[in-house]
C-alpha atoms as a PDB file:
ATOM      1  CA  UNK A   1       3.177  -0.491 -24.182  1.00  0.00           C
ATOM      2  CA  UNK A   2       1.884   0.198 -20.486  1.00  0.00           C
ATOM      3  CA  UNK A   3       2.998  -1.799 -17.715  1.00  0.00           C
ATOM      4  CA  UNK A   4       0.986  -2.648 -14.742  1.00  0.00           C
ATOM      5  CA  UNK A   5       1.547  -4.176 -11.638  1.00  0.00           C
ATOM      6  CA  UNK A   6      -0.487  -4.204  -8.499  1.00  0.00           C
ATOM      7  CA  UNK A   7       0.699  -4.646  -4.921  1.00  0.00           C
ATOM      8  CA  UNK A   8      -1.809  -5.747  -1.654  1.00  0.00           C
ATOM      9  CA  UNK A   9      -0.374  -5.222   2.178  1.00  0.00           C
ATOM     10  CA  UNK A  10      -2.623  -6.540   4.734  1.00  0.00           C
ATOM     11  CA  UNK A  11      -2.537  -4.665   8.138  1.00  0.00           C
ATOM     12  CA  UNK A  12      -4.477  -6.283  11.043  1.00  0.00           C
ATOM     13  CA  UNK A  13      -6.105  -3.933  14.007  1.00  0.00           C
ATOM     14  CA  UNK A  14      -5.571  -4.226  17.690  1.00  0.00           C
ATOM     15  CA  UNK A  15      -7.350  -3.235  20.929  1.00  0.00           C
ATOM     16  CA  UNK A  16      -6.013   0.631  21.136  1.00  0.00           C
ATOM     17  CA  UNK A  17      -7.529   4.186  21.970  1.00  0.00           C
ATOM     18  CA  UNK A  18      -5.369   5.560  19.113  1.00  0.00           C
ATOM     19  CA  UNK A  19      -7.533   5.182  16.129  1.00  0.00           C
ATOM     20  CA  UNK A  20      -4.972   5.642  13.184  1.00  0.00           C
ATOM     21  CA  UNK A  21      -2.680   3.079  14.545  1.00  0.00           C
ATOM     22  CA  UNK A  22      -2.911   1.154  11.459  1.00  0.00           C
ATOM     23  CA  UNK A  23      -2.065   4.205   9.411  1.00  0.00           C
ATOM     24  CA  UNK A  24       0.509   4.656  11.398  1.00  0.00           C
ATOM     25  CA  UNK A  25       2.130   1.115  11.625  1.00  0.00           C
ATOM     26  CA  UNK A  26       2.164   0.737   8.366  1.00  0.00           C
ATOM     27  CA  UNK A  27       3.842   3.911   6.769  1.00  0.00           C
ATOM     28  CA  UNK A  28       7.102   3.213   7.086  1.00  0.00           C
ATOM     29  CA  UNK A  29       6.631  -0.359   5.133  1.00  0.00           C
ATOM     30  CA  UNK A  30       4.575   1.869   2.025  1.00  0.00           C
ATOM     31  CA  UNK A  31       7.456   3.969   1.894  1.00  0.00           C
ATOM     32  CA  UNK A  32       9.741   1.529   1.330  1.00  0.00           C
ATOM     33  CA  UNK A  33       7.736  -0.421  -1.377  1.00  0.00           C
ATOM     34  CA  UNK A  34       7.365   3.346  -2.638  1.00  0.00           C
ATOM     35  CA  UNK A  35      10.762   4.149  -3.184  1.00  0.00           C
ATOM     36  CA  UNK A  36      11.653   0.597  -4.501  1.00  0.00           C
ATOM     37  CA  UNK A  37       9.366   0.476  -6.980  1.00  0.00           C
ATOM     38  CA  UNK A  38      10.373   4.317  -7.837  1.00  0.00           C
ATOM     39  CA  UNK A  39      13.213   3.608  -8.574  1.00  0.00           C
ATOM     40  CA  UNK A  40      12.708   0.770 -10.671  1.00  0.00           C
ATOM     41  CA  UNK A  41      11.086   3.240 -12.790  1.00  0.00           C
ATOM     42  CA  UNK A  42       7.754   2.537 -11.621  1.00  0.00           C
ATOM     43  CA  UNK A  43       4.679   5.226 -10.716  1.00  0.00           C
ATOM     44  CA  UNK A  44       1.855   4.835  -8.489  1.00  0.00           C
ATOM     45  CA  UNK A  45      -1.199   5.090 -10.499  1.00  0.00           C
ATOM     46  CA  UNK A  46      -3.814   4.445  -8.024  1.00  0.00           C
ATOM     47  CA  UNK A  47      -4.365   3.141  -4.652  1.00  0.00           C
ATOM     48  CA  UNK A  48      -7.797   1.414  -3.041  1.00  0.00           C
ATOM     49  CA  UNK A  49      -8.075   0.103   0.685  1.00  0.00           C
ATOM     50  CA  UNK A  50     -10.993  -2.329   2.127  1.00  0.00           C
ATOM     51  CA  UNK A  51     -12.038  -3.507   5.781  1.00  0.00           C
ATOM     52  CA  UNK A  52     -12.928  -6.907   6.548  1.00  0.00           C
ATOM     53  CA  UNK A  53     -13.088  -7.764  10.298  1.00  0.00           C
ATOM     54  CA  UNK A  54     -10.029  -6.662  11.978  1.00  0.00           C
ATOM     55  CA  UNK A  55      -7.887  -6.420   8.690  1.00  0.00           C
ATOM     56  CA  UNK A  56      -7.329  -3.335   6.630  1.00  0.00           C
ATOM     57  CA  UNK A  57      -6.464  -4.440   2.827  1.00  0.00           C
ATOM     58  CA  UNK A  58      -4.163  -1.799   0.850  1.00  0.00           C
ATOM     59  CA  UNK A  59      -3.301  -2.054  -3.047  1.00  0.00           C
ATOM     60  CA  UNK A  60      -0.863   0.198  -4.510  1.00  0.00           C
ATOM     61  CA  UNK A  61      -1.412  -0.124  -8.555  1.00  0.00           C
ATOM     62  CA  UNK A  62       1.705   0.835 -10.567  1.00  0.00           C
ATOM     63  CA  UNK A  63       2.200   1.157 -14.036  1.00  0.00           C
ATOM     64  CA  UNK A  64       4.987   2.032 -16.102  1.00  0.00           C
ATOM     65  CA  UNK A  65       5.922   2.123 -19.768  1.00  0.00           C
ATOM     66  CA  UNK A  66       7.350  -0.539 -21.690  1.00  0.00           C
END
C-alpha cells in the first residue's frame, strides 16, 4: 500500500530588483525538507506552486510504500 503525504511552504515577496529572490530564499529550507524526508524513505512525487498577492505557495507531494 502507497503512502502519501503532502507538504505546503509559504514564501512571502519583498520590494527587490532581483526577481528570483523567492527562489532563492527559499532553497536552502526545500533542501532540507528534501533530504529529511529522503531519508525517511520518502520520494517526491510531484510538486505544484500558486501566487496569491505577495505570497508564493509551494507543495512538495511525497509518497512512499507501505
Amino acid at each position: 500500500m502507497t503512502e502519501y503525504r503532502v507538504e505546503a511552504r509559504t514564501f512571502y515577496s519583498k520590494p527587490t530588483l532581483n526577481k528570483n529572490h523567492i527562489a532563492e530564499a527559499s532553497q536552502e529550507e526545500v533542501q532540507a525538507l528534501l533530504d529529511t524526508y529522503t531519508a525517511a524513505g520518502w520520494r517526491l512525487a510531484s510538486t505544484d506552486a500558486a501566487s496569491f498577492g505577495a505570497a508564493v505557495y509551494v507543495y512538495l507531494y511525497f509518497e512512499r510504500e507501505a
